[in-house]
N, C-alpha and C. Protein backbone atom coordinates (compact mmCIF):
# COMPACT_ATOMS: atom_id res chain seq x y z
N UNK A 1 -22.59 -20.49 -27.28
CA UNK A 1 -21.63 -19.78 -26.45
C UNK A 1 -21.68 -18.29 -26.76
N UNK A 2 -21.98 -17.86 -28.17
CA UNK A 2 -21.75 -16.31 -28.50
C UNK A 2 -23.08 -15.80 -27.37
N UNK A 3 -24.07 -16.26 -26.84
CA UNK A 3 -24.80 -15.50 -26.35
C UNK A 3 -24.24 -15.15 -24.87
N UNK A 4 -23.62 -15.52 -24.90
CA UNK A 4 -23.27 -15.15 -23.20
C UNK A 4 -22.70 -14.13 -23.51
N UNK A 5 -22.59 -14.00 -21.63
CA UNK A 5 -22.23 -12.36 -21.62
C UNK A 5 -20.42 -12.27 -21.59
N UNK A 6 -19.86 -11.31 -22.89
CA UNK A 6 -18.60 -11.32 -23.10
C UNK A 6 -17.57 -10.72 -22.22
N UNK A 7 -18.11 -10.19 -21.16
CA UNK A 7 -17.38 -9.53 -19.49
C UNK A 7 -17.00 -10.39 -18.76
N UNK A 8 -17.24 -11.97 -19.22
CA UNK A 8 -17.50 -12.76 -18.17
C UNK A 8 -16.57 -13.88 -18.35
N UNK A 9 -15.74 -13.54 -19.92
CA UNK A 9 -15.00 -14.48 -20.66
C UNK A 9 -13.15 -14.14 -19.60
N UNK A 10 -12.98 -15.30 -19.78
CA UNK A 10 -11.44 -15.12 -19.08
C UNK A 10 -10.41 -14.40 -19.91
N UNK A 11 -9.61 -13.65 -19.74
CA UNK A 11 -8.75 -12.61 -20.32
C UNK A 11 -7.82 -13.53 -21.29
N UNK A 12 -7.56 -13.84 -23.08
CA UNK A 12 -6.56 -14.96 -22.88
C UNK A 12 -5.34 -14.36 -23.34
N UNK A 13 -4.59 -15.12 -22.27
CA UNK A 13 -3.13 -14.95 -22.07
C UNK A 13 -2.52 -14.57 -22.59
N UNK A 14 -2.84 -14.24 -24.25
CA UNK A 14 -1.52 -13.47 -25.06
C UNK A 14 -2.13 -12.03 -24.97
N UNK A 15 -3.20 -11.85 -24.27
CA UNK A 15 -3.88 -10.40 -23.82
C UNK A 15 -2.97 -9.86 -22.59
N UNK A 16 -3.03 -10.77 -22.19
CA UNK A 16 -2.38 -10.32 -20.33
C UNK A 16 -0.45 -10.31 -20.64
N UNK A 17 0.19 -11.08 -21.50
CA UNK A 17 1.30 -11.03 -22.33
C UNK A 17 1.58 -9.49 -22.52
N UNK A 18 0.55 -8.80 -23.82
CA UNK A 18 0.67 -7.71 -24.19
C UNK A 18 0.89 -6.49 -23.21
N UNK A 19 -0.34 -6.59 -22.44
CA UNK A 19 -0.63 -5.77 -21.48
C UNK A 19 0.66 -5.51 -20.85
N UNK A 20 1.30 -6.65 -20.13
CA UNK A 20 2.33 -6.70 -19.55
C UNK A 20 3.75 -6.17 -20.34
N UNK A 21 3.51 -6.68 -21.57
CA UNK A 21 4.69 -6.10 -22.45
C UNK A 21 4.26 -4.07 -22.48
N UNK A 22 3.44 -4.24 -22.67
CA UNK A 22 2.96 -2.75 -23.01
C UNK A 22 3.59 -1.83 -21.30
N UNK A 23 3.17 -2.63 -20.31
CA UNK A 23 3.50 -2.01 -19.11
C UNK A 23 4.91 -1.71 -18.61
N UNK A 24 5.63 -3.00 -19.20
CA UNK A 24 7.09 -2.69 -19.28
C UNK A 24 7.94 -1.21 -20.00
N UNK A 25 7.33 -1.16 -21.34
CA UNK A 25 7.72 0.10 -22.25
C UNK A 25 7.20 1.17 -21.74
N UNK A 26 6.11 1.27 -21.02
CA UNK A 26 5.46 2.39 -20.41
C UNK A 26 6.52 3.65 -19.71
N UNK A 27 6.66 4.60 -20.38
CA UNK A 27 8.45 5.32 -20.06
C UNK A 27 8.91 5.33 -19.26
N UNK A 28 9.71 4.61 -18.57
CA UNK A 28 10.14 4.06 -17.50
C UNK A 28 9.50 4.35 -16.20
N UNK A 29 9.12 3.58 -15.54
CA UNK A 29 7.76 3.11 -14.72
C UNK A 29 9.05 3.63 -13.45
N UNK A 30 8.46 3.81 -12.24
CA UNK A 30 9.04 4.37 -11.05
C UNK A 30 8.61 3.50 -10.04
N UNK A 31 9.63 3.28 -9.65
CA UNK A 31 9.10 2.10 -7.72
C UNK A 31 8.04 3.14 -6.74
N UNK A 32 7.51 2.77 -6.32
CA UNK A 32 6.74 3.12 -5.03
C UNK A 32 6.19 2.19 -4.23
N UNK A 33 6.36 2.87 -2.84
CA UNK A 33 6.19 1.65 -1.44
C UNK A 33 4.88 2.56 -1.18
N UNK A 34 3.96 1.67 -0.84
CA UNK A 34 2.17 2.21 -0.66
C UNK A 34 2.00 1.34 0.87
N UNK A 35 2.13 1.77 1.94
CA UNK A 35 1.34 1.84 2.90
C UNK A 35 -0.09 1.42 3.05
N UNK A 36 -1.27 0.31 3.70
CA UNK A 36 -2.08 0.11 3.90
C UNK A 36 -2.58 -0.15 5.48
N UNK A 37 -3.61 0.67 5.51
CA UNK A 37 -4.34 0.57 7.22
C UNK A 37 -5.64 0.19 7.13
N UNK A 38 -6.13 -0.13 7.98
CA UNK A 38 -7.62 -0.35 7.83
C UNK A 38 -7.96 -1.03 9.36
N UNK A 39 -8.85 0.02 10.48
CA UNK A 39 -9.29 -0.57 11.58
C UNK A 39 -11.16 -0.51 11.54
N UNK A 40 -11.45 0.04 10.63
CA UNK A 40 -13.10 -0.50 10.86
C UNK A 40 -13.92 -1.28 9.79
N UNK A 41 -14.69 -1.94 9.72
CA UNK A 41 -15.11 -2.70 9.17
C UNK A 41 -14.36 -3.79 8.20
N UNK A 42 -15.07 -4.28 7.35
CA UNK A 42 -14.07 -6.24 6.93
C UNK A 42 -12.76 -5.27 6.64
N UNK A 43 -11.64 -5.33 7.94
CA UNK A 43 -10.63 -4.98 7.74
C UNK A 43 -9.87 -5.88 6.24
N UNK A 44 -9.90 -6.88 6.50
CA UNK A 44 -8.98 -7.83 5.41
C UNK A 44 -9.47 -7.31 4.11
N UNK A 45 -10.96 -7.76 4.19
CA UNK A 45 -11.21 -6.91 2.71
C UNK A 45 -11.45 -5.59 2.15
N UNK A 46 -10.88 -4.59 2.63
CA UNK A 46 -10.69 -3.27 2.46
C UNK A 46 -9.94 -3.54 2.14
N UNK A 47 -8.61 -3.88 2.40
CA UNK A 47 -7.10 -3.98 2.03
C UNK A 47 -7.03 -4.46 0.98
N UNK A 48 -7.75 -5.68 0.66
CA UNK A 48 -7.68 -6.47 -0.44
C UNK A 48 -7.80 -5.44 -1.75
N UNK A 49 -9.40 -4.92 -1.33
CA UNK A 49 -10.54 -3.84 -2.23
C UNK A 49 -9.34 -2.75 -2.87
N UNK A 50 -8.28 -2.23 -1.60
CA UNK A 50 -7.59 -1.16 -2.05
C UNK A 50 -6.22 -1.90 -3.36
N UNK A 51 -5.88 -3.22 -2.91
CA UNK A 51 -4.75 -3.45 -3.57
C UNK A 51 -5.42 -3.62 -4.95
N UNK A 52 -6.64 -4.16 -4.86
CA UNK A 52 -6.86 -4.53 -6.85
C UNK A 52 -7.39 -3.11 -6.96
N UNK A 53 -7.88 -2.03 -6.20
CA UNK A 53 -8.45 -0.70 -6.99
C UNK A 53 -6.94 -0.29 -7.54
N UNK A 54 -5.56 -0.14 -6.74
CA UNK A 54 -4.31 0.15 -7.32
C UNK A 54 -4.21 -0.67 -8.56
N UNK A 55 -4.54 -1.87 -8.59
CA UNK A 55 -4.17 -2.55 -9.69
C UNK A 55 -5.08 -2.59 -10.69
N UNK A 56 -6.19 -1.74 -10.76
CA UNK A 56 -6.78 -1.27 -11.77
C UNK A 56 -6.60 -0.04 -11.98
N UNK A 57 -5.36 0.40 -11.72
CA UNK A 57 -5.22 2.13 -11.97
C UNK A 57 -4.15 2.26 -12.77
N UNK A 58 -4.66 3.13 -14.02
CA UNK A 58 -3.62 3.18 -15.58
C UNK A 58 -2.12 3.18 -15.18
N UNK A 59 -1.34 2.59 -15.73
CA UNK A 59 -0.27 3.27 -15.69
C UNK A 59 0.86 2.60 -14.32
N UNK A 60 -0.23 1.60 -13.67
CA UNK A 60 0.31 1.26 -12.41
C UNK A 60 -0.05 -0.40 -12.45
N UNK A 61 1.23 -1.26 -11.50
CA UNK A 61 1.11 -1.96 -11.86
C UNK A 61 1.63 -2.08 -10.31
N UNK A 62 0.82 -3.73 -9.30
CA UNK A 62 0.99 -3.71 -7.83
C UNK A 62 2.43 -5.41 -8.29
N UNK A 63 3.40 -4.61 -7.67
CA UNK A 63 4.44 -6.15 -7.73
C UNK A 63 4.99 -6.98 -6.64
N UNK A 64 4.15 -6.44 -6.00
CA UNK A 64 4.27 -7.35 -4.29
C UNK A 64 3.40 -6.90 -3.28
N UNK A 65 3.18 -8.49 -2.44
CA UNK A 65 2.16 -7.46 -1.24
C UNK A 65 2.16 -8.13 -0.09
N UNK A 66 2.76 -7.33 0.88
CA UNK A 66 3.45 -8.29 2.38
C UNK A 66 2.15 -8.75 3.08
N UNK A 67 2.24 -9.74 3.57
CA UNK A 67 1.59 -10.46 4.44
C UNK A 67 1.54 -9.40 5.69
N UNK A 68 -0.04 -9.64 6.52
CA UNK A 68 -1.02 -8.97 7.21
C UNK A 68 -0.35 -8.90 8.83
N UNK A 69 -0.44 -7.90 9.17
CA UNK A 69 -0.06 -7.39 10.57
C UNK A 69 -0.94 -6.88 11.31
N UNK A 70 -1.06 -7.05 12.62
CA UNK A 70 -1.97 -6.23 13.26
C UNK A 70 -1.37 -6.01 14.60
N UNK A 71 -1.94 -4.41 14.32
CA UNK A 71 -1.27 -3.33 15.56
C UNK A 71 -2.23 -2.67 16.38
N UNK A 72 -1.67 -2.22 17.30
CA UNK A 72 -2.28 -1.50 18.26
C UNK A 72 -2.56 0.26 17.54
N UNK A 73 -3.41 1.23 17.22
CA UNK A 73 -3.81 2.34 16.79
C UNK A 73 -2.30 3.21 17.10
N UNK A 74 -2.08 4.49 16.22
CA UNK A 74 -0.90 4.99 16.72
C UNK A 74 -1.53 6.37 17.05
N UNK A 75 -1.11 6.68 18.57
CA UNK A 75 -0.98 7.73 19.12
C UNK A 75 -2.33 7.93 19.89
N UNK A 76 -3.30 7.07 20.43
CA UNK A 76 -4.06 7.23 20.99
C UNK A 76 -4.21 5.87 21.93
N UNK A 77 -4.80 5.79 22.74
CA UNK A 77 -4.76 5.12 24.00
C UNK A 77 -5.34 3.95 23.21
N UNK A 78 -4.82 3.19 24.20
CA UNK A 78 -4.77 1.56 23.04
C UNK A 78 -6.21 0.81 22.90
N UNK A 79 -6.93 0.94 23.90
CA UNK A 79 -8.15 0.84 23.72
C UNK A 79 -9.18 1.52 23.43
N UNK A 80 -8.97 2.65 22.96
CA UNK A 80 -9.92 3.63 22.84
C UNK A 80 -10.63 3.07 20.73
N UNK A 81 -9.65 2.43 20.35
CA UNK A 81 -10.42 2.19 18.90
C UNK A 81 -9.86 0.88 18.48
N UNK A 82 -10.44 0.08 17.94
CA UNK A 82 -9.51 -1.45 17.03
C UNK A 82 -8.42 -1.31 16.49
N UNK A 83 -8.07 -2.64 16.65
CA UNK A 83 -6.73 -3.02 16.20
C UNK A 83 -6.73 -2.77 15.02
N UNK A 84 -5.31 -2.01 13.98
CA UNK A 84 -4.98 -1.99 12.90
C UNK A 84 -4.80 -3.75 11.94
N UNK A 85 -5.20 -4.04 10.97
CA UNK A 85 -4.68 -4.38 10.09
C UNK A 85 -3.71 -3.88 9.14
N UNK A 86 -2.47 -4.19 9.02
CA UNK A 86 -1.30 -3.16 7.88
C UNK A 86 -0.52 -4.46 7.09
N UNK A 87 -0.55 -3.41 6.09
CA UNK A 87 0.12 -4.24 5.19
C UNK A 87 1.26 -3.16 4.25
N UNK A 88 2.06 -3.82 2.98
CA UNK A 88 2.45 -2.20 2.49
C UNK A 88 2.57 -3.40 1.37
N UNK A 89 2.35 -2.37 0.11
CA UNK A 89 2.48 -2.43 -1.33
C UNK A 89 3.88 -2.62 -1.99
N UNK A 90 4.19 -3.17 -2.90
CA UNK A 90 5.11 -2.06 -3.88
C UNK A 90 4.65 -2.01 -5.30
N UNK A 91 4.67 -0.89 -5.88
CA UNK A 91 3.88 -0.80 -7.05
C UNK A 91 5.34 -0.42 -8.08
N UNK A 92 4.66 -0.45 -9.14
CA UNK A 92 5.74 0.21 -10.55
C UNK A 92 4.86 1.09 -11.00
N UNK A 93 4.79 2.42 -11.55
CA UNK A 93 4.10 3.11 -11.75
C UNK A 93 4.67 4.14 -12.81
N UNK A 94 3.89 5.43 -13.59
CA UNK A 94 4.47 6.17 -14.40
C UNK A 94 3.50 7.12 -14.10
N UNK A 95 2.65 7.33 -12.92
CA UNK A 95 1.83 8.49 -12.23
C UNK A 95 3.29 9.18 -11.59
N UNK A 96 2.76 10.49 -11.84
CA UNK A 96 3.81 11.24 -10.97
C UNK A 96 3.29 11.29 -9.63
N UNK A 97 3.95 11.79 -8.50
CA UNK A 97 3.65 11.47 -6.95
C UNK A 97 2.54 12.25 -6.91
N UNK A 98 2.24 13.20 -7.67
CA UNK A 98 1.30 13.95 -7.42
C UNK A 98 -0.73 13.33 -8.05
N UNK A 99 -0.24 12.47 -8.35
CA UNK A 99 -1.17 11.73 -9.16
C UNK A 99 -1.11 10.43 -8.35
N UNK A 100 -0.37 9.83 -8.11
CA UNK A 100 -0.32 8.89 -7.15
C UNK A 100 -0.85 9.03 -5.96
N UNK A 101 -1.21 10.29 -5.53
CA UNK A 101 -1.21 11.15 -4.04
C UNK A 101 -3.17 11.00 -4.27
N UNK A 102 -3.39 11.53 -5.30
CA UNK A 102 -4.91 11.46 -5.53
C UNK A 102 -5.67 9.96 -6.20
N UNK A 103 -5.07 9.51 -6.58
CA UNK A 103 -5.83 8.00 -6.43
C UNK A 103 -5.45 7.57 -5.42
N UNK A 104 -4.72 7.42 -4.60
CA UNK A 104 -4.79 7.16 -2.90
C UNK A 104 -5.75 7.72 -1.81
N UNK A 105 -5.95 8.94 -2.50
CA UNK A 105 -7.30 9.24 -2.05
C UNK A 105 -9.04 9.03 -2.13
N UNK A 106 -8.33 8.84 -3.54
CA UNK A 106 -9.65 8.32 -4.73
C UNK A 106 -10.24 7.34 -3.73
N UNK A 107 -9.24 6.17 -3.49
CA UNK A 107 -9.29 4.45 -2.97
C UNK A 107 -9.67 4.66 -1.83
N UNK A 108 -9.35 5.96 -0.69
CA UNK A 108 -10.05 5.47 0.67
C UNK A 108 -10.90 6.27 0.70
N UNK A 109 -11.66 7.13 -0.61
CA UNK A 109 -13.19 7.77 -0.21
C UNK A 109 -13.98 6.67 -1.12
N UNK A 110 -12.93 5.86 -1.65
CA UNK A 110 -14.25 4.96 -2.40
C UNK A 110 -14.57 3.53 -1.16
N UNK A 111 -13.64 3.77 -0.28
CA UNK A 111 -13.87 3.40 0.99
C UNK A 111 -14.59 3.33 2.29
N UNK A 112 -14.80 4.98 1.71
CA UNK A 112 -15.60 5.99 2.94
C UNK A 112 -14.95 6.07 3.76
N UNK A 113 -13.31 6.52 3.65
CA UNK A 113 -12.50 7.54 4.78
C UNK A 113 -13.40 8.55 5.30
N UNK A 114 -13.31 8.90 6.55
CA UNK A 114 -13.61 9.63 7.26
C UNK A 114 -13.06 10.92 7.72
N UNK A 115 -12.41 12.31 7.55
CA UNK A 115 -10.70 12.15 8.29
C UNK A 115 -11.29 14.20 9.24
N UNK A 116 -11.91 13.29 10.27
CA UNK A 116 -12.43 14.04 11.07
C UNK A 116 -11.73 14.34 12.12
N UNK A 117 -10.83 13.64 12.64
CA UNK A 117 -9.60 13.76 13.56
C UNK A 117 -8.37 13.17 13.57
N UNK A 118 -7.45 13.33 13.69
CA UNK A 118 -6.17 12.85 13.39
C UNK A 118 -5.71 11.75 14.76
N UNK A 119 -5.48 10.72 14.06
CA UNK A 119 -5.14 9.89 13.98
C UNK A 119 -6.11 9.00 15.06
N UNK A 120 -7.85 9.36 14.11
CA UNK A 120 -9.09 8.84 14.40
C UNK A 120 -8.95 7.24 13.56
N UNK A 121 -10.04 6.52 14.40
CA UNK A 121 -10.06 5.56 13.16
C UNK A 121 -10.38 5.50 11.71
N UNK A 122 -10.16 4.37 11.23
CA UNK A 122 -10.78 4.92 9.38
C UNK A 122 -10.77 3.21 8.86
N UNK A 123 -11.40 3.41 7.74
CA UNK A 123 -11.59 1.91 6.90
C UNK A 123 -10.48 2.18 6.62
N UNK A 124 -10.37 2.70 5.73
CA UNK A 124 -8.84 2.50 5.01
C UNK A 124 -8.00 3.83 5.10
N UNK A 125 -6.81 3.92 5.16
CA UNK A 125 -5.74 4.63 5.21
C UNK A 125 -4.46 4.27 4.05
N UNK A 126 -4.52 5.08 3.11
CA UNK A 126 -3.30 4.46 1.93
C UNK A 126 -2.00 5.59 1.89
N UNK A 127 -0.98 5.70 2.60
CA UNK A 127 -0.12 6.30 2.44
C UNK A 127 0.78 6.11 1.56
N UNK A 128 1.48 7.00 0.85
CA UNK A 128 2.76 6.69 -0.14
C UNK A 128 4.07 6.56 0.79
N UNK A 129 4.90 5.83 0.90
CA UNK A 129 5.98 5.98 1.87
C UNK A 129 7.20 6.21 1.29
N UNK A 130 7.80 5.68 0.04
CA UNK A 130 8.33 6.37 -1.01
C UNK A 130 8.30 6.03 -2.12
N UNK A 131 8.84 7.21 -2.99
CA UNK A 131 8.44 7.20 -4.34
C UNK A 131 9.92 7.26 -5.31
N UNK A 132 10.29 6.56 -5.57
CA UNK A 132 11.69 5.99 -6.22
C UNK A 132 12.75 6.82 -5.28
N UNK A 133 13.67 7.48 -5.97
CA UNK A 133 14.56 8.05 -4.07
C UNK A 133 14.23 9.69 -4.28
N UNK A 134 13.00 10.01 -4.13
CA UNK A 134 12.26 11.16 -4.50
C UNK A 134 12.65 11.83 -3.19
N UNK A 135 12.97 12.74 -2.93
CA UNK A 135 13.09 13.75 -1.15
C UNK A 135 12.50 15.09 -1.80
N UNK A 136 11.23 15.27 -0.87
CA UNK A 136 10.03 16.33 -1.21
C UNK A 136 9.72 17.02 0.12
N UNK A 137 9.64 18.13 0.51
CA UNK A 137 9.30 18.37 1.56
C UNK A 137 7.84 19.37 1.67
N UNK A 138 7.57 19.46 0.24
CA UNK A 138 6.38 19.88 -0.11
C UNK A 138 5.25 19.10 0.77
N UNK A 139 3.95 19.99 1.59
CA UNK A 139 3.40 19.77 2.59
C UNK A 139 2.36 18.71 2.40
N UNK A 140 1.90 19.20 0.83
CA UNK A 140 0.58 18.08 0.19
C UNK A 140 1.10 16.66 0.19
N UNK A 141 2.91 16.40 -0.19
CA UNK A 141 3.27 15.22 -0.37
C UNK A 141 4.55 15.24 -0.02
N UNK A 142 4.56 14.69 1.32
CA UNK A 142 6.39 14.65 1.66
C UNK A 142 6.81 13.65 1.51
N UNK A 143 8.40 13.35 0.80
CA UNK A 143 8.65 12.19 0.71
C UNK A 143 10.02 12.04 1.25
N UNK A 144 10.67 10.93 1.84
CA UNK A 144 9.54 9.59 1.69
C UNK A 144 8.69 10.30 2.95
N UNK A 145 7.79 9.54 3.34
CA UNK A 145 6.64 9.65 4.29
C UNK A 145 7.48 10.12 5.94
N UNK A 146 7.13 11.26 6.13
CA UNK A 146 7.94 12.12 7.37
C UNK A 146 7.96 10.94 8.36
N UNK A 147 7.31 10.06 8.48
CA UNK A 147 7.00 9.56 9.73
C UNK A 147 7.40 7.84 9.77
N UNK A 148 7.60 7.60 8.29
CA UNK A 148 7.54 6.05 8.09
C UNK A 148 9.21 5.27 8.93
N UNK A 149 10.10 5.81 8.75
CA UNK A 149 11.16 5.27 9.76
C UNK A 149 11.32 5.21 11.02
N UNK A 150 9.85 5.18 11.49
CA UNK A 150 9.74 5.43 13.07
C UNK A 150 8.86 4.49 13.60
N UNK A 151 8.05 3.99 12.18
CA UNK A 151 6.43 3.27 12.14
C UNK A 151 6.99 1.50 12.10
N UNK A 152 7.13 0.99 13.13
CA UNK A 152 7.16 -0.76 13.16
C UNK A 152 6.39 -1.39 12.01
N UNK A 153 5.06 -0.64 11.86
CA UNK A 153 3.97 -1.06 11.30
C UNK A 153 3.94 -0.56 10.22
N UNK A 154 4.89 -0.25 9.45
CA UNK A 154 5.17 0.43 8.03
C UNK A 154 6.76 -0.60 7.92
N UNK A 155 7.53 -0.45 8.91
CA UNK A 155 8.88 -0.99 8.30
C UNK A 155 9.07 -2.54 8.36
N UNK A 156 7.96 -2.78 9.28
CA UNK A 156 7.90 -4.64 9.27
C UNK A 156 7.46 -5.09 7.72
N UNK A 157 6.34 -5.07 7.67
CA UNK A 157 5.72 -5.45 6.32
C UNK A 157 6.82 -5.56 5.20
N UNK A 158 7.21 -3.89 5.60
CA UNK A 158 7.80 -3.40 3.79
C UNK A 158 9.37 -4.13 4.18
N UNK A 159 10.32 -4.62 5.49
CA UNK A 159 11.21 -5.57 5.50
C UNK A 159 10.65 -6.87 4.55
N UNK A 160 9.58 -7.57 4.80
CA UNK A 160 8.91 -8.76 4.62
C UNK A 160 9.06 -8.22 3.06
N UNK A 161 8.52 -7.88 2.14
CA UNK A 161 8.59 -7.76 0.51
C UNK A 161 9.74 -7.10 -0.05
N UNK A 162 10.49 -6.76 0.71
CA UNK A 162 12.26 -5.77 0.21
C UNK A 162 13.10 -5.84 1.19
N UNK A 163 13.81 -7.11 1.64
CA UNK A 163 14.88 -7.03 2.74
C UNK A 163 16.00 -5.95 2.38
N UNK A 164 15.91 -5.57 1.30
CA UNK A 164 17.06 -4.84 0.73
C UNK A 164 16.72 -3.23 1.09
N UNK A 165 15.49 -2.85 1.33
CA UNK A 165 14.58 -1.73 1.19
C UNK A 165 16.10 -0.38 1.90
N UNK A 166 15.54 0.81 1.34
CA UNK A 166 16.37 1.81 2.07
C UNK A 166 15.34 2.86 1.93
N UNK A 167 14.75 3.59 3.12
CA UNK A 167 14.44 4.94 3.37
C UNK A 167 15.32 6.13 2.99
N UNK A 168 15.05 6.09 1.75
CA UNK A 168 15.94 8.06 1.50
C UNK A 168 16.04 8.94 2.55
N UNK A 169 17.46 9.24 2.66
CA UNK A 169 17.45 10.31 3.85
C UNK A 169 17.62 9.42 5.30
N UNK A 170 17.40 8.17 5.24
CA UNK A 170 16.95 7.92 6.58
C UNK A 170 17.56 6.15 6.94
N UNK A 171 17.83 5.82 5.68
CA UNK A 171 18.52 4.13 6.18
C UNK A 171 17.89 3.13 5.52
N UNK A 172 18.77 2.09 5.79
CA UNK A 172 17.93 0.56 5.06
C UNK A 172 17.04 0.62 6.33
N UNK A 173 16.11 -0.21 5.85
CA UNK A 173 15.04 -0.57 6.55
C UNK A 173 15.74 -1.39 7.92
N UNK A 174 16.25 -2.42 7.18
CA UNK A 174 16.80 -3.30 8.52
C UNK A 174 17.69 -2.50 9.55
N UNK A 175 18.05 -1.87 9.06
CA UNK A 175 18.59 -0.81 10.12
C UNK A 175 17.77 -0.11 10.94
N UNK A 176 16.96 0.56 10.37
CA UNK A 176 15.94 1.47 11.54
C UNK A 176 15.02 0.05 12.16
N UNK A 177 14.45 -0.53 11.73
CA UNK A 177 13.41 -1.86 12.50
C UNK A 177 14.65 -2.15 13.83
N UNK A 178 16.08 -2.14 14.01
CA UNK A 178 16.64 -2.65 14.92
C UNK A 178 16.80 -1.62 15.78
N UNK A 179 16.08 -0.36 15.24
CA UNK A 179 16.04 0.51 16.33
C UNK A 179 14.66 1.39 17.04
N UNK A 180 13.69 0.95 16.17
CA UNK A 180 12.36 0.68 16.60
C UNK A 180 12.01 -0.25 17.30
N UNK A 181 12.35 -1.17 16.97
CA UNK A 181 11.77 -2.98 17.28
C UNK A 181 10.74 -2.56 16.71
N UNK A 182 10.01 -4.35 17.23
CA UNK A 182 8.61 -4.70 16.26
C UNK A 182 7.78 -5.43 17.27
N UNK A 183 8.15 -4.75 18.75
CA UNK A 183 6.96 -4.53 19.67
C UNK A 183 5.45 -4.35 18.91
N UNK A 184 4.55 -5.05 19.93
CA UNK A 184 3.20 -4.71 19.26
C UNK A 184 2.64 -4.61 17.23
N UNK A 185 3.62 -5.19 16.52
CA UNK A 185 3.65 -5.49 15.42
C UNK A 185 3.05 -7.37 14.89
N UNK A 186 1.83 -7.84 15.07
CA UNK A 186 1.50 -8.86 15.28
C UNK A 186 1.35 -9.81 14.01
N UNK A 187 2.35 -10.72 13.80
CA UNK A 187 1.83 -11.08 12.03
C UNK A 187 0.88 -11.71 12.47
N UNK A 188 -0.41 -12.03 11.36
CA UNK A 188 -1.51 -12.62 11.26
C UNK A 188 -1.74 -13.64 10.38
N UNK A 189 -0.82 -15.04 10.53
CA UNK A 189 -0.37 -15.84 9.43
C UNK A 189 -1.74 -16.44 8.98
N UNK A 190 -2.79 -16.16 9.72
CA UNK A 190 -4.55 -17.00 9.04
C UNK A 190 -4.76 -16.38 8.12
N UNK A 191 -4.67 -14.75 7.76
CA UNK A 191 -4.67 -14.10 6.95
C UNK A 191 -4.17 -13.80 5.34
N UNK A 192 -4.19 -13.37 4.62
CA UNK A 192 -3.54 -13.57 3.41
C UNK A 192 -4.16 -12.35 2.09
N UNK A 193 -3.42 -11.28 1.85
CA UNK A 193 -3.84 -10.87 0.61
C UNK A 193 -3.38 -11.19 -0.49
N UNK A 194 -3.89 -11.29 -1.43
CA UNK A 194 -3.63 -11.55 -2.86
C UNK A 194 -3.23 -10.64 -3.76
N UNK A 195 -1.95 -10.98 -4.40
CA UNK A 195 -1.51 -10.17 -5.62
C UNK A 195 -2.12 -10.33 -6.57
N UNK A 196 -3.26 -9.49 -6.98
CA UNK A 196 -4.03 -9.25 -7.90
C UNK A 196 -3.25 -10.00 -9.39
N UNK A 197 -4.27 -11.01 -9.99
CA UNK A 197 -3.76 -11.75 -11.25
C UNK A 197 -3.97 -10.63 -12.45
């Protein structure tokens, strides 16, 4: 057995224990709601690709992950590009937003984002939507996300993993979804991402 290759051995459990204990003490870790898009190529597994790249990122830890939606593109004629796949995160983290902001970027050029026109298609799209009850109006990173209490396809999902959820500045979730609706918001129950073990 010693000759095999030791990368290949299963993690044991009083490892993943620690880790976890260690992640807890980590100086108090901060909520964040992470946004996921993805209309070109293996949509499902981009999403997937992005939730374990978050969950291999120091300091961060992914603690829920809503089941798969698919939407119509926002702000361009409905057939002009594929249907969205969306999903949204919630992470625990001890990255400040500003660090959070660049491994979100990290994840959709290790993607091969594209971001040649606004609100063009892309493999992946990872927005922060908020970051504990953070209100930023700084341009690089506004929080929560200028646009997310308006987005079906941001407030469905993130209803589905936090019925309790509240947009800073802007309402519980269940409140704004009853004033959006969830028109054109399609769950995709064949579908399924995994909370990274």
């Amino acid at each position: 057995m010693s000759s095999s290759d030791p990368t290949v051995q299963p993690v044991p459990a009083s490892v993943v224990e620690q880790v976890d204990a260690a992640d807890v003490t980590l100086s108090n870790p901060k909520r964040a709601v992470i946004s996921l898009g993805s209309n070109l190529g293996n949509r499902l597994e981009t999403l997937q690709g992005a939730i374990d790249a978050l969950e291999d990122t120091p300091g961060l830890r992914v603690k829920a992950v809503s089941p798969v939606y698919e939407t119509q593109p926002w702000g361009v004629d409905a057939d002009s590009q594929p249907t969205y796949y969306n999903a949204v995160v919630l992470v625990k983290t001890t990255l400040p937003p500003a660090s959070l902001l660049e491994r979100g970027h990290a994840i959709e050029e290790a993607f091969e984002r594209v971001r040649d026109e606004r609100w063009g298609p892309r493999t992946l799209d990872v927005d922060i939507v908020t970051y504990q009850d953070v209100l930023s109006d700084d341009p690089l990173l506004t929080l929560p996300h200028p646009r997310a209490h308006e987005r079906a396809f941001v407030l469905v999902p993130w209803y589905d993993v936090d019925p309790e959820a509240v947009v800073p500045g802007r309402g519980p979730v269940v409140e704004l979804l009853s004033g959006v609706g969830t028109d054109g918001v399609n769950p995709r129950v064949d579908l399924e991402l995994r909370l990274p073990e």
